[in-house]
N, C-alpha and C. Protein backbone atom coordinates (compact mmCIF):
# COMPACT_ATOMS: atom_id res chain seq x y z
N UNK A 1 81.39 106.81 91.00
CA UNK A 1 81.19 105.40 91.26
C UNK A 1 79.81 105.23 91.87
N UNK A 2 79.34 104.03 91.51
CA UNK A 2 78.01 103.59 92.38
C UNK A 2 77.78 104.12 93.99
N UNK A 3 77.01 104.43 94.66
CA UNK A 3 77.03 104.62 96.23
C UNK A 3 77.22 102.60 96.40
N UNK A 4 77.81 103.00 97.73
CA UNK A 4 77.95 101.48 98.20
C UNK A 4 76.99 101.24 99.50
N UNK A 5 76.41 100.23 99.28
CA UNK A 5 75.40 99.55 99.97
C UNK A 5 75.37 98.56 100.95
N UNK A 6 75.42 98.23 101.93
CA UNK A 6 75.28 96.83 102.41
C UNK A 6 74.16 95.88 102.22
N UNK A 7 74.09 94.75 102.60
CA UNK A 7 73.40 93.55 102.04
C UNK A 7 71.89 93.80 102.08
N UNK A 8 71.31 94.88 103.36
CA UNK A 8 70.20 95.43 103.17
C UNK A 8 69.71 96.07 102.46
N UNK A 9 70.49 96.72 101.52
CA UNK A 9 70.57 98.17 100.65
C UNK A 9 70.66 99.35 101.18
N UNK A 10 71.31 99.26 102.58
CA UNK A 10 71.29 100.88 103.17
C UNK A 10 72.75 100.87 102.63
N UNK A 11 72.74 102.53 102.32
CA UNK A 11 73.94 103.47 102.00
C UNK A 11 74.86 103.16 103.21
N UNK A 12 76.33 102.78 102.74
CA UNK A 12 77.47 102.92 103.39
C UNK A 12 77.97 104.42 103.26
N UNK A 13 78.52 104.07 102.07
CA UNK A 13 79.51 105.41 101.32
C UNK A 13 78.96 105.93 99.74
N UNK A 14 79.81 107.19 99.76
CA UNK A 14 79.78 107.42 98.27
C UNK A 14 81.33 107.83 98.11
N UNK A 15 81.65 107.11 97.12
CA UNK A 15 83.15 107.21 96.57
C UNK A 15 83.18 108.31 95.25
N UNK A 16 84.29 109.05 94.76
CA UNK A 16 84.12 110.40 94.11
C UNK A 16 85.47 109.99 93.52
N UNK A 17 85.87 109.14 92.10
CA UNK A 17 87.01 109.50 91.61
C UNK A 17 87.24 110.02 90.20
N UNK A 18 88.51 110.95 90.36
CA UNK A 18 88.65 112.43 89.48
C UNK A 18 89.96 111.91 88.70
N UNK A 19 90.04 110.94 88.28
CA UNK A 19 91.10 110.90 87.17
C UNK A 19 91.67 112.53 86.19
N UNK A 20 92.97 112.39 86.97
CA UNK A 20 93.57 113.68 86.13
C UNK A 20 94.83 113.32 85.36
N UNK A 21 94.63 113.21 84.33
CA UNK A 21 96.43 112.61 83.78
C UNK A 21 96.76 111.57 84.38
N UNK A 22 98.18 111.46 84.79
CA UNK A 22 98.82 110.54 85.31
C UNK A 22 98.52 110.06 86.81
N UNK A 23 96.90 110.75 87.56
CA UNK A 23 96.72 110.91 89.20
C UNK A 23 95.39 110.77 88.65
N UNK A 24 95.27 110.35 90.02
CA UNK A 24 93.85 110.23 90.55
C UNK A 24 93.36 110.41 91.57
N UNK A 25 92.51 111.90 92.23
CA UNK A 25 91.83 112.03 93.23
C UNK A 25 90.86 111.20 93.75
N UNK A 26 90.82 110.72 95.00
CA UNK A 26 89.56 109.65 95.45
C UNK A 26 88.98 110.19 96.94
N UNK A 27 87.69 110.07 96.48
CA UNK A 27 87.03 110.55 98.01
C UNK A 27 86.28 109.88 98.37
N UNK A 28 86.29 109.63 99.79
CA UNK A 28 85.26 108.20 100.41
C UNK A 28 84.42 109.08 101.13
N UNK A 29 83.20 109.57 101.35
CA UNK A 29 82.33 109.94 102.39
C UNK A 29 81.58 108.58 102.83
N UNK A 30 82.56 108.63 104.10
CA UNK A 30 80.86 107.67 104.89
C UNK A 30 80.58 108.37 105.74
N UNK A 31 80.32 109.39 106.40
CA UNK A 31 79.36 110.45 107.27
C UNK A 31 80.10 111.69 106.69
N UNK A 32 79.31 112.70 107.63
CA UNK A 32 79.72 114.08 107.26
C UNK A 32 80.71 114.37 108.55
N UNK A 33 81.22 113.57 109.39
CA UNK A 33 82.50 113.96 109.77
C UNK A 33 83.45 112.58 109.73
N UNK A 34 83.03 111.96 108.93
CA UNK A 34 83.87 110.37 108.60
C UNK A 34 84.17 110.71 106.81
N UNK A 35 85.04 111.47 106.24
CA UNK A 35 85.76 111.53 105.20
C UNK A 35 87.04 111.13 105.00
N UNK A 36 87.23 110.83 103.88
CA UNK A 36 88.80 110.87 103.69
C UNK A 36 89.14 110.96 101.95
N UNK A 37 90.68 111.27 101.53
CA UNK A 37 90.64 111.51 100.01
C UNK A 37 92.28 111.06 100.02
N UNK A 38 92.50 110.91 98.59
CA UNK A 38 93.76 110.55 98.74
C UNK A 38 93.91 111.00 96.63
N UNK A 39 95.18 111.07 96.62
CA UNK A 39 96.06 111.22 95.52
C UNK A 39 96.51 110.73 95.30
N UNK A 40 96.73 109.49 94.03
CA UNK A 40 97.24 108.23 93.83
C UNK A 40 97.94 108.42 92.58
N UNK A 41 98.30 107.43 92.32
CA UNK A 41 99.08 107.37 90.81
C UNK A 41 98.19 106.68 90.41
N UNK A 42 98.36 107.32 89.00
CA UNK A 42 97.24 106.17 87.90
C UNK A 42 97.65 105.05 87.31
N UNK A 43 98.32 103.90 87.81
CA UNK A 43 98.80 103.14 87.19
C UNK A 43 98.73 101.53 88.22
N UNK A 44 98.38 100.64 87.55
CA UNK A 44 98.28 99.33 88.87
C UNK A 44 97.09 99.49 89.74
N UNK A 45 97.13 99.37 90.90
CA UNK A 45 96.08 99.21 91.85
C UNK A 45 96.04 100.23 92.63
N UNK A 46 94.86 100.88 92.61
CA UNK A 46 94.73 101.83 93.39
C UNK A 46 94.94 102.14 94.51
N UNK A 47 96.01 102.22 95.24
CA UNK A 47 96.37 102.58 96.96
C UNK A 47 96.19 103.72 97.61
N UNK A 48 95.56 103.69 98.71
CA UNK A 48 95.33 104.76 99.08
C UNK A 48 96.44 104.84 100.39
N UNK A 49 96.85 103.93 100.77
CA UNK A 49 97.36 103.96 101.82
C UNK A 49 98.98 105.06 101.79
N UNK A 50 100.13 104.74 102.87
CA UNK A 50 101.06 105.81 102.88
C UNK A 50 101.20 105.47 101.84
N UNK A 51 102.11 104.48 101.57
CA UNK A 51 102.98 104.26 100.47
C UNK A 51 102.71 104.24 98.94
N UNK A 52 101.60 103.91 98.36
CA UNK A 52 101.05 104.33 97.43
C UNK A 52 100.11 105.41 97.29
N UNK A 53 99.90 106.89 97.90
CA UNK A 53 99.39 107.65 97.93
C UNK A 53 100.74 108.69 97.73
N UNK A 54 100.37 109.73 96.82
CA UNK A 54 101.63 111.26 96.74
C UNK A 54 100.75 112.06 98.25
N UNK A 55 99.34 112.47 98.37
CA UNK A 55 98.89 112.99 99.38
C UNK A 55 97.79 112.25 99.85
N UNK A 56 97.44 112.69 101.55
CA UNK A 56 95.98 111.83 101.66
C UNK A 56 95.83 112.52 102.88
N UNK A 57 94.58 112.81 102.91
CA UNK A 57 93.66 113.19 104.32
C UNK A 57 92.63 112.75 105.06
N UNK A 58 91.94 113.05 106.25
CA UNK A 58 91.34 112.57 106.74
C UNK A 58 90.39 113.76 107.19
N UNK A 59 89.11 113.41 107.67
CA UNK A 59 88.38 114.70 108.34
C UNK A 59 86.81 114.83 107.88
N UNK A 60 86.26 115.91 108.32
CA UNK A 60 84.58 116.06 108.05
C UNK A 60 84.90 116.66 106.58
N UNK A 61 83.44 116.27 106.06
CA UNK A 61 83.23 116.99 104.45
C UNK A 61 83.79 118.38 104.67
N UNK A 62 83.32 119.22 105.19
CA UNK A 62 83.72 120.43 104.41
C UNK A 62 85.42 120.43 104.33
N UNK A 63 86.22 120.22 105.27
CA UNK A 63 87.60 119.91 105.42
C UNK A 63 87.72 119.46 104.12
N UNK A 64 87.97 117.96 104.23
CA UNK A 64 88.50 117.22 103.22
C UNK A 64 88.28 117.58 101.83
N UNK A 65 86.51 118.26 101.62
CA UNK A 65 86.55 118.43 99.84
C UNK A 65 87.35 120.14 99.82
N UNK A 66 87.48 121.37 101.02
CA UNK A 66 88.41 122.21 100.53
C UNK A 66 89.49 122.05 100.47
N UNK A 67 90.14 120.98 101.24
CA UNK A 67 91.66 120.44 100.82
C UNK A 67 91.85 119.98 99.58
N UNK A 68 91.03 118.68 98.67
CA UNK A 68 90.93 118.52 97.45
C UNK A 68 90.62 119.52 96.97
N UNK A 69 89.93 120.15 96.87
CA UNK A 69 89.68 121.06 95.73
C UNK A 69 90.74 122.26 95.82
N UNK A 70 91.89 122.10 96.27
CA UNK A 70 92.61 123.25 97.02
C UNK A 70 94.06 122.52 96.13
N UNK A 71 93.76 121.12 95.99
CA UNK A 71 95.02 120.86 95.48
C UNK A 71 95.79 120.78 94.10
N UNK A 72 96.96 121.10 93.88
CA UNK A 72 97.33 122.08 92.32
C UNK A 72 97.31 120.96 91.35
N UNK A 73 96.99 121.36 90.33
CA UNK A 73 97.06 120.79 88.76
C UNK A 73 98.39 119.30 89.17
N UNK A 74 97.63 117.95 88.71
CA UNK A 74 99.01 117.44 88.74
C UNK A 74 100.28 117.73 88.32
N UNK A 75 101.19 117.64 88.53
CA UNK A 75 102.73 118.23 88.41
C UNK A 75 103.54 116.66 88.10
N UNK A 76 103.21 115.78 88.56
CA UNK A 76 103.78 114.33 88.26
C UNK A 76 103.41 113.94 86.48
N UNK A 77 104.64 113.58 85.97
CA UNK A 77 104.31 113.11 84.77
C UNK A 77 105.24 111.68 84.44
N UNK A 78 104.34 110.73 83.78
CA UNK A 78 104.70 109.55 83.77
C UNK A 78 105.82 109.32 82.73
């Protein structure tokens, strides 16, 4: 996705999403210890929150992208 900007054009975030099958990995960096990622269903509106998320974390980059990248082949099928 685009980096996101505020009205000045300074960098907020960069968002990272990994459509896999029926899921979708999403990663928000806004600092390098302000991360978070989540595992969603691919279908409707993207939630990251409890209830529409299968997993979700919080934490500094290196954390959060070895947890994603740590997590198995989707297993959910629609």
């Amino acid at each position: 996705m685009p980096p996101v900007r505020d009205t000045a054009g300074e960098l907020e975030a960069l968002i990272y999403v990994r459509p896999k099958g029926d899921i979708i990995d999403v990663v928000e960096l806004i600092a390098e210890d302000n991360v978070r990622a989540a595992r969603v269903p691919r279908r409707g509106e993207i939630s990251t929150e409890a209830g529409g998320a299968f997993w979700r974390t919080i934490g500094d980059v290196y954390q959060v992208l070895d947890e994603v990248l740590a997590l198995p082949e989707p297993l959910i099928r629609a």
